[in-house]
PDB file of N, CA and C in Angstrom:
ATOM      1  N   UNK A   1     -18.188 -12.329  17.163  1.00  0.00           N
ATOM      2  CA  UNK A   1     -18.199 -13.694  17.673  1.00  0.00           C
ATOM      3  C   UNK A   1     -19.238 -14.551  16.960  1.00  0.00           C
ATOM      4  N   UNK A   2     -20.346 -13.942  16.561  1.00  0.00           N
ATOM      5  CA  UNK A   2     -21.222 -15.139  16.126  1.00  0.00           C
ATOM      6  C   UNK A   2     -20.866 -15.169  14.705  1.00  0.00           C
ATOM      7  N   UNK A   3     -19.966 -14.437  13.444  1.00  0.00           N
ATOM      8  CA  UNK A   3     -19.263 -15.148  12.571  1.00  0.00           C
ATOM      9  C   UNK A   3     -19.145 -15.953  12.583  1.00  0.00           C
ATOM     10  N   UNK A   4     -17.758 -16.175  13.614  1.00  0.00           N
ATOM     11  CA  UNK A   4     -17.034 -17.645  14.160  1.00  0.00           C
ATOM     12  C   UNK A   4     -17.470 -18.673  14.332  1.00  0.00           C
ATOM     13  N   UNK A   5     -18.637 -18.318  15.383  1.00  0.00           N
ATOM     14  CA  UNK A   5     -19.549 -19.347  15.452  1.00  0.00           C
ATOM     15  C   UNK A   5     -20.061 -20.466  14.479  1.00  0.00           C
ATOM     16  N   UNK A   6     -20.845 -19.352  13.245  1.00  0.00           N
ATOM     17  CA  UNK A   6     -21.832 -19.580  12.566  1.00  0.00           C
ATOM     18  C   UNK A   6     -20.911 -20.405  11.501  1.00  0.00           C
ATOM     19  N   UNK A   7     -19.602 -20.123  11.244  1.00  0.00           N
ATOM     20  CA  UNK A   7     -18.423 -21.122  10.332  1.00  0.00           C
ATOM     21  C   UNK A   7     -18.066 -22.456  11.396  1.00  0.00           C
ATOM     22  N   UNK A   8     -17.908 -22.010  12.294  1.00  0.00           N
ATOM     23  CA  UNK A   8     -17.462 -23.166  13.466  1.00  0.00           C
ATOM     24  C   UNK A   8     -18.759 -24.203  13.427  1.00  0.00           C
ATOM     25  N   UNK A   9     -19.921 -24.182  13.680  1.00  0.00           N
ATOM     26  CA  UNK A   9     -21.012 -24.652  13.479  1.00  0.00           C
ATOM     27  C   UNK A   9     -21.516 -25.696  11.989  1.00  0.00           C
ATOM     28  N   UNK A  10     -21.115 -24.910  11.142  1.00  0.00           N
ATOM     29  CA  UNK A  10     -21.168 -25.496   9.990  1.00  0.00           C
ATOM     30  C   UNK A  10     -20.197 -26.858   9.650  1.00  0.00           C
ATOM     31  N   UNK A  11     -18.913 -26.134   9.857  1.00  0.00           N
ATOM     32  CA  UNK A  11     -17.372 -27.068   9.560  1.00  0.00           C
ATOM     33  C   UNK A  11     -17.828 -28.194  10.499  1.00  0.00           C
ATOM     34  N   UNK A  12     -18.210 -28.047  11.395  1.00  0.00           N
ATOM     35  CA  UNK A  12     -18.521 -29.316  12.567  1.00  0.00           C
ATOM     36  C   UNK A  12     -19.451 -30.174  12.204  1.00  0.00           C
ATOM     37  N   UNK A  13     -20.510 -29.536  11.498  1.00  0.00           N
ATOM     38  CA  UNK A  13     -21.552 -30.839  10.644  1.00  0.00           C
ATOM     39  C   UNK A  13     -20.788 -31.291   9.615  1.00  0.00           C
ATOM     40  N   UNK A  14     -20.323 -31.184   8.785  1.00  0.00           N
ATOM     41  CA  UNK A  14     -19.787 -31.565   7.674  1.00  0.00           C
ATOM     42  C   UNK A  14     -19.019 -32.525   7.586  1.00  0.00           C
ATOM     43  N   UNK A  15     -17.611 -32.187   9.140  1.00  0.00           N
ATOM     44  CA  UNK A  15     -15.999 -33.267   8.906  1.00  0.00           C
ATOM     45  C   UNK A  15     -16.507 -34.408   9.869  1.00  0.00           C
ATOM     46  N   UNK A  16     -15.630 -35.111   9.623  1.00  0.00           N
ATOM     47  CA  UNK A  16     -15.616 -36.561  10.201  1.00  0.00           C
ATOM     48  C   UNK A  16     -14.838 -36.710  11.467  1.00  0.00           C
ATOM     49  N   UNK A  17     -14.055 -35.894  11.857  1.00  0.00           N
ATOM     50  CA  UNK A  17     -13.289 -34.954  13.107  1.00  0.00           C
ATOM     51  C   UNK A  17     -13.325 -33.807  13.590  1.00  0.00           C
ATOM     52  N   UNK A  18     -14.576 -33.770  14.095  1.00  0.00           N
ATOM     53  CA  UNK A  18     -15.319 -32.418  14.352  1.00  0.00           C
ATOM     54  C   UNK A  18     -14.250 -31.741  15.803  1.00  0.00           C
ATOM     55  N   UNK A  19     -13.788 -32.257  16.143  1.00  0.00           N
ATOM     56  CA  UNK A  19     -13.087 -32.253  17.845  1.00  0.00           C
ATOM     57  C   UNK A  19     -11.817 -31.675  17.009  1.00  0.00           C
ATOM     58  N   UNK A  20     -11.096 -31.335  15.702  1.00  0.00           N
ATOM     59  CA  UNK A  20     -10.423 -31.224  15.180  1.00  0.00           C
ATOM     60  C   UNK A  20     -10.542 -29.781  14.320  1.00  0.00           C
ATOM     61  N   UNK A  21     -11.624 -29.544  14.377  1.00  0.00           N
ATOM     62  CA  UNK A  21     -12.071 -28.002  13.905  1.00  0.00           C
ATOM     63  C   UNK A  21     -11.404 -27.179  14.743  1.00  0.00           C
ATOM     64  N   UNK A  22     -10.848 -25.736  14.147  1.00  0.00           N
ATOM     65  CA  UNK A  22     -10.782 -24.833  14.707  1.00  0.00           C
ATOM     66  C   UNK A  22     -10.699 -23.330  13.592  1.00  0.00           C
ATOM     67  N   UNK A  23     -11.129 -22.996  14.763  1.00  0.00           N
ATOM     68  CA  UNK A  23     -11.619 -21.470  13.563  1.00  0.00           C
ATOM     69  C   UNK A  23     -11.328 -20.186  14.150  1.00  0.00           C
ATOM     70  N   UNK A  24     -10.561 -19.203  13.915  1.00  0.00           N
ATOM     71  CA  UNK A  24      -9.928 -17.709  14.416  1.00  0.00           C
ATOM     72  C   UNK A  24     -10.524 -16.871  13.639  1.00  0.00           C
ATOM     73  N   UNK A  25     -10.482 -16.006  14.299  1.00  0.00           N
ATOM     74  CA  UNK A  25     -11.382 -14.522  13.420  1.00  0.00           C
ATOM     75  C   UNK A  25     -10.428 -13.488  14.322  1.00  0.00           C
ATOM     76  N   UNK A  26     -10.134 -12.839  13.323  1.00  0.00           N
ATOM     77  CA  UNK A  26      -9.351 -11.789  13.214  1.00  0.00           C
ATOM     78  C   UNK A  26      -9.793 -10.520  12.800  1.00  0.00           C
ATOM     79  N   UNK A  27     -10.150  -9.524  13.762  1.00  0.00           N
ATOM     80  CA  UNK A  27     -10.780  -8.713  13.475  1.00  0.00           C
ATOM     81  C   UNK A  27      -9.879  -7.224  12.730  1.00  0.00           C
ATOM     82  N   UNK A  28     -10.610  -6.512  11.806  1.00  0.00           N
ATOM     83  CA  UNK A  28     -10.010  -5.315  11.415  1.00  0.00           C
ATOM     84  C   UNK A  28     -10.794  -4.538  11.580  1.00  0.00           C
ATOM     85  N   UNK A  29     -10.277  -3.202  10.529  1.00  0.00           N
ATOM     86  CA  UNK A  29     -11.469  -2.217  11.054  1.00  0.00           C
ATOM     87  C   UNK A  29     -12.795  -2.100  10.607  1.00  0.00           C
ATOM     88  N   UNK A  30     -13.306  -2.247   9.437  1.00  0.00           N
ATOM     89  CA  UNK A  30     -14.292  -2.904   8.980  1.00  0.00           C
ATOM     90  C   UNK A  30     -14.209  -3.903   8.214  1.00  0.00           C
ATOM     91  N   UNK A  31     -13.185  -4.880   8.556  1.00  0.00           N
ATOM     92  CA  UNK A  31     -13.148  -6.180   7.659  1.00  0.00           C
ATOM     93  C   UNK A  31     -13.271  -7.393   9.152  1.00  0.00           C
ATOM     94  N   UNK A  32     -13.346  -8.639   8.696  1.00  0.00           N
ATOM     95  CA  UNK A  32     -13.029  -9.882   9.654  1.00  0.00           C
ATOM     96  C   UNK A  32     -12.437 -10.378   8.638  1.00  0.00           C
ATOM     97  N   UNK A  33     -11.753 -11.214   8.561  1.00  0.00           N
ATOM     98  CA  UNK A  33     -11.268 -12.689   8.350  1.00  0.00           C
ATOM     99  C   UNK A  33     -11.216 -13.632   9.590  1.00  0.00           C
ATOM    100  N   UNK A  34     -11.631 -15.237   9.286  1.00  0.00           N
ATOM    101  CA  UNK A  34     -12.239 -15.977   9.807  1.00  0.00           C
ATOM    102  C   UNK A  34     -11.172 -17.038   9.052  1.00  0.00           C
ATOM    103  N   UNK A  35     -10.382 -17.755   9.990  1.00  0.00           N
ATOM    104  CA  UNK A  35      -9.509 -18.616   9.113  1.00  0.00           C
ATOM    105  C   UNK A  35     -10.376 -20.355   9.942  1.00  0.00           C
ATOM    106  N   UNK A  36     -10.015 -20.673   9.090  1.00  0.00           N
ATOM    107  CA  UNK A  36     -11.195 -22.734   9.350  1.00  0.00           C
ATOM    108  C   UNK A  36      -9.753 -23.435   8.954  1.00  0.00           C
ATOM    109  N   UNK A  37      -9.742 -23.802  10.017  1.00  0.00           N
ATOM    110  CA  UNK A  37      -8.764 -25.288  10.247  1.00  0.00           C
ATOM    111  C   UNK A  37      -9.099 -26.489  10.307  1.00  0.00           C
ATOM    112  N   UNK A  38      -9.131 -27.830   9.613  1.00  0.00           N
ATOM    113  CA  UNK A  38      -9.846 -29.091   9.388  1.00  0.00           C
ATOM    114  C   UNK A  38      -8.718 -29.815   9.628  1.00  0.00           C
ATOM    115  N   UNK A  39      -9.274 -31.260   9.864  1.00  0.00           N
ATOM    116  CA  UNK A  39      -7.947 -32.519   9.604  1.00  0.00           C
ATOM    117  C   UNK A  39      -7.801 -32.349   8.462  1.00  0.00           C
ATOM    118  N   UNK A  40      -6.393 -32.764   7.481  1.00  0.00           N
ATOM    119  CA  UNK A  40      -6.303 -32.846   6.586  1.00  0.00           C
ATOM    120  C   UNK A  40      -7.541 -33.688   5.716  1.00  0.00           C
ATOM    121  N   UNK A  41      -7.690 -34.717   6.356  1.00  0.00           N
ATOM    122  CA  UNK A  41      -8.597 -35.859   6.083  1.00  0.00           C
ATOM    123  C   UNK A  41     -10.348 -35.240   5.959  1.00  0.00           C
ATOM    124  N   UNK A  42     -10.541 -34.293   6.092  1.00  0.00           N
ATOM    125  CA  UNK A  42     -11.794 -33.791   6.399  1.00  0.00           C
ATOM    126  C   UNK A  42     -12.070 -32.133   5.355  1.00  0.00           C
ATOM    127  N   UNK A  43     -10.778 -31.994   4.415  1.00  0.00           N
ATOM    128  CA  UNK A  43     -10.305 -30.802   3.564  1.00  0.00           C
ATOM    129  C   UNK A  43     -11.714 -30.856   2.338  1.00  0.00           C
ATOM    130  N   UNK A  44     -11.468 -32.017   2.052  1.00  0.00           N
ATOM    131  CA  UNK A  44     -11.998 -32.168   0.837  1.00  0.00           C
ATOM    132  C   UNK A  44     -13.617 -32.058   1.148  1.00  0.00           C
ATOM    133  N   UNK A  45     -14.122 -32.594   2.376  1.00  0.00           N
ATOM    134  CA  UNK A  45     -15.349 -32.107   2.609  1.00  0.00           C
ATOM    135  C   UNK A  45     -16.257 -30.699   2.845  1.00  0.00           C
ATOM    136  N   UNK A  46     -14.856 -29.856   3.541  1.00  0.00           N
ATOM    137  CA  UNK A  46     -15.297 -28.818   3.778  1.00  0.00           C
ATOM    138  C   UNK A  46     -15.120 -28.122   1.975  1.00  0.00           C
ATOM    139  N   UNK A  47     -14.171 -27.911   1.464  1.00  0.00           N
ATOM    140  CA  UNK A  47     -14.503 -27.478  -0.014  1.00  0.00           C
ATOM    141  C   UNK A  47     -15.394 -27.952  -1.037  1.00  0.00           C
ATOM    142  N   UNK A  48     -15.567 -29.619  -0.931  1.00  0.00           N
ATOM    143  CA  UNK A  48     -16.862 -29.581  -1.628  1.00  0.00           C
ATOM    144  C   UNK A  48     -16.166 -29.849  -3.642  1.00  0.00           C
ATOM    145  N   UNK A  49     -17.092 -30.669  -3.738  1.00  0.00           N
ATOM    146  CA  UNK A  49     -16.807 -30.683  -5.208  1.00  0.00           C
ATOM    147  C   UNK A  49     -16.780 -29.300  -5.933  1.00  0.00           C
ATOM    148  N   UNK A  50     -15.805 -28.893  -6.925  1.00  0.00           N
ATOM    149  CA  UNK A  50     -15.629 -27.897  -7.169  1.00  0.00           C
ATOM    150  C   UNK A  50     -15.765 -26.507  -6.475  1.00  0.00           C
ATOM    151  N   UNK A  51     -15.291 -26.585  -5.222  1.00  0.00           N
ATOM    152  CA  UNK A  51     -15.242 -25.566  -4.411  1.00  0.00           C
ATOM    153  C   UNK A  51     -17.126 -24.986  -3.981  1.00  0.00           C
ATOM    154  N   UNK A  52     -17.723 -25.994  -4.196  1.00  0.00           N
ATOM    155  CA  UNK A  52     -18.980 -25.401  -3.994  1.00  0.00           C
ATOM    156  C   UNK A  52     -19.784 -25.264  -2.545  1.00  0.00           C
ATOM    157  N   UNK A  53     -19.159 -26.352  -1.837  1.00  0.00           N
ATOM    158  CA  UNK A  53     -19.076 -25.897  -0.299  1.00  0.00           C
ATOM    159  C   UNK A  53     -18.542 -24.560   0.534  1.00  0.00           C
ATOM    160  N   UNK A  54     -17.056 -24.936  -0.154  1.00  0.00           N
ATOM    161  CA  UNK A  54     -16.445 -23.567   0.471  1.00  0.00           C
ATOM    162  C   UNK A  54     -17.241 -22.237  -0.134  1.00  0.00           C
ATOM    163  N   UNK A  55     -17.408 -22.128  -1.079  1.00  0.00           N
ATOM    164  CA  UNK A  55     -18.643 -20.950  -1.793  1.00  0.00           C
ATOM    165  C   UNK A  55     -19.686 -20.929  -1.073  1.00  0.00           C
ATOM    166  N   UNK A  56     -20.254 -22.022  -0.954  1.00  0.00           N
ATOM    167  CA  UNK A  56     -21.281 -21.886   0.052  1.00  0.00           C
ATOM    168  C   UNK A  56     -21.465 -21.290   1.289  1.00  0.00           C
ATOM    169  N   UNK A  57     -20.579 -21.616   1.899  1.00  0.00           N
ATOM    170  CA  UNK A  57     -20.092 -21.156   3.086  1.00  0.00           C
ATOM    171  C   UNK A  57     -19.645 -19.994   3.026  1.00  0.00           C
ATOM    172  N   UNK A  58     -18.680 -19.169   2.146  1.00  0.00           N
ATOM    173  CA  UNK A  58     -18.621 -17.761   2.228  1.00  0.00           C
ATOM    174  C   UNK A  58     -19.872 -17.474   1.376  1.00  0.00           C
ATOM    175  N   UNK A  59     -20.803 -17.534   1.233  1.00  0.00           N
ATOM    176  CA  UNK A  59     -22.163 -16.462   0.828  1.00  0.00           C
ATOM    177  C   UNK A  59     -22.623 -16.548   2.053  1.00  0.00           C
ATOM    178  N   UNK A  60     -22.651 -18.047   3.012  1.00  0.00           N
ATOM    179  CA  UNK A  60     -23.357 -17.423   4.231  1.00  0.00           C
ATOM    180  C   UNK A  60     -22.882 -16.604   5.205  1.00  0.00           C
ATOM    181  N   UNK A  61     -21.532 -16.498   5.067  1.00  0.00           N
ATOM    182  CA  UNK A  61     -20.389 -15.674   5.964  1.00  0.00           C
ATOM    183  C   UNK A  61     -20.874 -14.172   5.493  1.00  0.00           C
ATOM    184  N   UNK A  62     -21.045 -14.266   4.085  1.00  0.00           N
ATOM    185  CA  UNK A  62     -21.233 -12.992   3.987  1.00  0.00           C
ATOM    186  C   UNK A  62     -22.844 -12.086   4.005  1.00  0.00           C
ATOM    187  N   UNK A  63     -23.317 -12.527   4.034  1.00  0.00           N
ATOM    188  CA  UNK A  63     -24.857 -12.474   4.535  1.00  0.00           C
ATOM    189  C   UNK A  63     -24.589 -11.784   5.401  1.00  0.00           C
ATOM    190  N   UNK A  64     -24.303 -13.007   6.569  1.00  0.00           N
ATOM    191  CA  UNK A  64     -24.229 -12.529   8.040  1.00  0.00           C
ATOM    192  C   UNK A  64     -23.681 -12.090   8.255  1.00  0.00           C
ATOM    193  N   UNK A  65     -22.119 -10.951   7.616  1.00  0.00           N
ATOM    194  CA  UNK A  65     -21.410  -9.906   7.827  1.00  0.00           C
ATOM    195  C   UNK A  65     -21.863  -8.651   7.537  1.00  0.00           C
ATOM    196  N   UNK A  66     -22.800  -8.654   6.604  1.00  0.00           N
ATOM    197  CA  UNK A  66     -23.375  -7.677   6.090  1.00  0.00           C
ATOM    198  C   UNK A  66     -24.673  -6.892   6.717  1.00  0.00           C
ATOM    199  N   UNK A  67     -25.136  -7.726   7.455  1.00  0.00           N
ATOM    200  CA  UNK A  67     -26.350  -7.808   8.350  1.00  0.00           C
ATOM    201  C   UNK A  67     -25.731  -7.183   9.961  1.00  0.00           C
ATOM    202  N   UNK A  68     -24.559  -7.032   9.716  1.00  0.00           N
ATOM    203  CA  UNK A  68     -23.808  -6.613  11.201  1.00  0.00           C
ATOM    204  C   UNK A  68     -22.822  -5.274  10.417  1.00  0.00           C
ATOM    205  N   UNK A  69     -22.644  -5.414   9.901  1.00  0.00           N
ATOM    206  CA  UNK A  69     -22.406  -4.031   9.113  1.00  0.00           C
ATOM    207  C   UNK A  69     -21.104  -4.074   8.990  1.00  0.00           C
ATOM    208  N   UNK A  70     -20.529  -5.000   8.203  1.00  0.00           N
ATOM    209  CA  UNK A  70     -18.950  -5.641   8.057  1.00  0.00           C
ATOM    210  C   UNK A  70     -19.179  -6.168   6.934  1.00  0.00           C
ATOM    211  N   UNK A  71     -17.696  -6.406   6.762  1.00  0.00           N
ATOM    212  CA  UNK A  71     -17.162  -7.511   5.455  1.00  0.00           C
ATOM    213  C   UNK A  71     -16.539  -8.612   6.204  1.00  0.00           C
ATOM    214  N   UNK A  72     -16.662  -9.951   5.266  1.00  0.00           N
ATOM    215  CA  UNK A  72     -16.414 -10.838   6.315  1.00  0.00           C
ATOM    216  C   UNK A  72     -15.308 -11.434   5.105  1.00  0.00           C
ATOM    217  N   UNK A  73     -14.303 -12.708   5.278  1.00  0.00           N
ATOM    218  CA  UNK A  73     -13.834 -12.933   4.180  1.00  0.00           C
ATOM    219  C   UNK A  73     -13.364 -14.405   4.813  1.00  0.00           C
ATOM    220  N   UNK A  74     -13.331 -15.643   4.227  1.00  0.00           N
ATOM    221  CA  UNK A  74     -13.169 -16.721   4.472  1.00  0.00           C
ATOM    222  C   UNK A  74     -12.150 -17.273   4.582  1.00  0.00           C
ATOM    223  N   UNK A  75     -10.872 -17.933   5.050  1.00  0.00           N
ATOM    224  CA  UNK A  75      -9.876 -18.981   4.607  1.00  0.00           C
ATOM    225  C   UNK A  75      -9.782 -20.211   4.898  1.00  0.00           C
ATOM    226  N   UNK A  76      -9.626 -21.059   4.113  1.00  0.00           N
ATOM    227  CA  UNK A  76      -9.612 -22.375   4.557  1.00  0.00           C
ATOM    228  C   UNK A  76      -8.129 -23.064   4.421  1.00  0.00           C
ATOM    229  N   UNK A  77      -7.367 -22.991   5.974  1.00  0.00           N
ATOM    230  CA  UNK A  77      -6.012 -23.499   6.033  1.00  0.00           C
ATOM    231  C   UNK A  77      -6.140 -24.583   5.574  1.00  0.00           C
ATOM    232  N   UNK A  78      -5.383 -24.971   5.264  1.00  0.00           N
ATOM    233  CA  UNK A  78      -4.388 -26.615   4.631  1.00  0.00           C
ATOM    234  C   UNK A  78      -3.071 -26.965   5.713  1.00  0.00           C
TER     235      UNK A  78
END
């Protein structure tokens, strides 16, 4: 849960329709995926010029997966 969070948290500072975020984590057996849903209108913020947001954001995903003794892995729906 505090994955989720910690992506849910982030995506919400960033978009301009924060009430429009939503974020699922899907657990495996030692993996997560964590899928981030934005307004369309709010895409381009969360990726970031040359994907350097969304990068950003999975190094901190993965930090904090690693620190819990998992792999964590990012998607950002469209």
């Amino acid at each position: 849960m505090a994955l989720r969070t910690l992506i849910e948290t982030i995506a919400r500072s960033l978009v301009e329709y924060p009430d429009e975020v939503e974020v699922a984590e899907i657990d495996g057996d030692h993996n997560t995926i964590i899928e981030l849903r934005v307004a369309r209108e709010d895409l381009g913020k969360v990726i970031g010029r040359d994907g350097r947001t969304a990068q950003s954001m999975r190094t901190l995903l993965t930090a904090a997966s690693s620190k819990v003794g998992r792999r964590a892995h990012l998607d950002i729906i469209d």
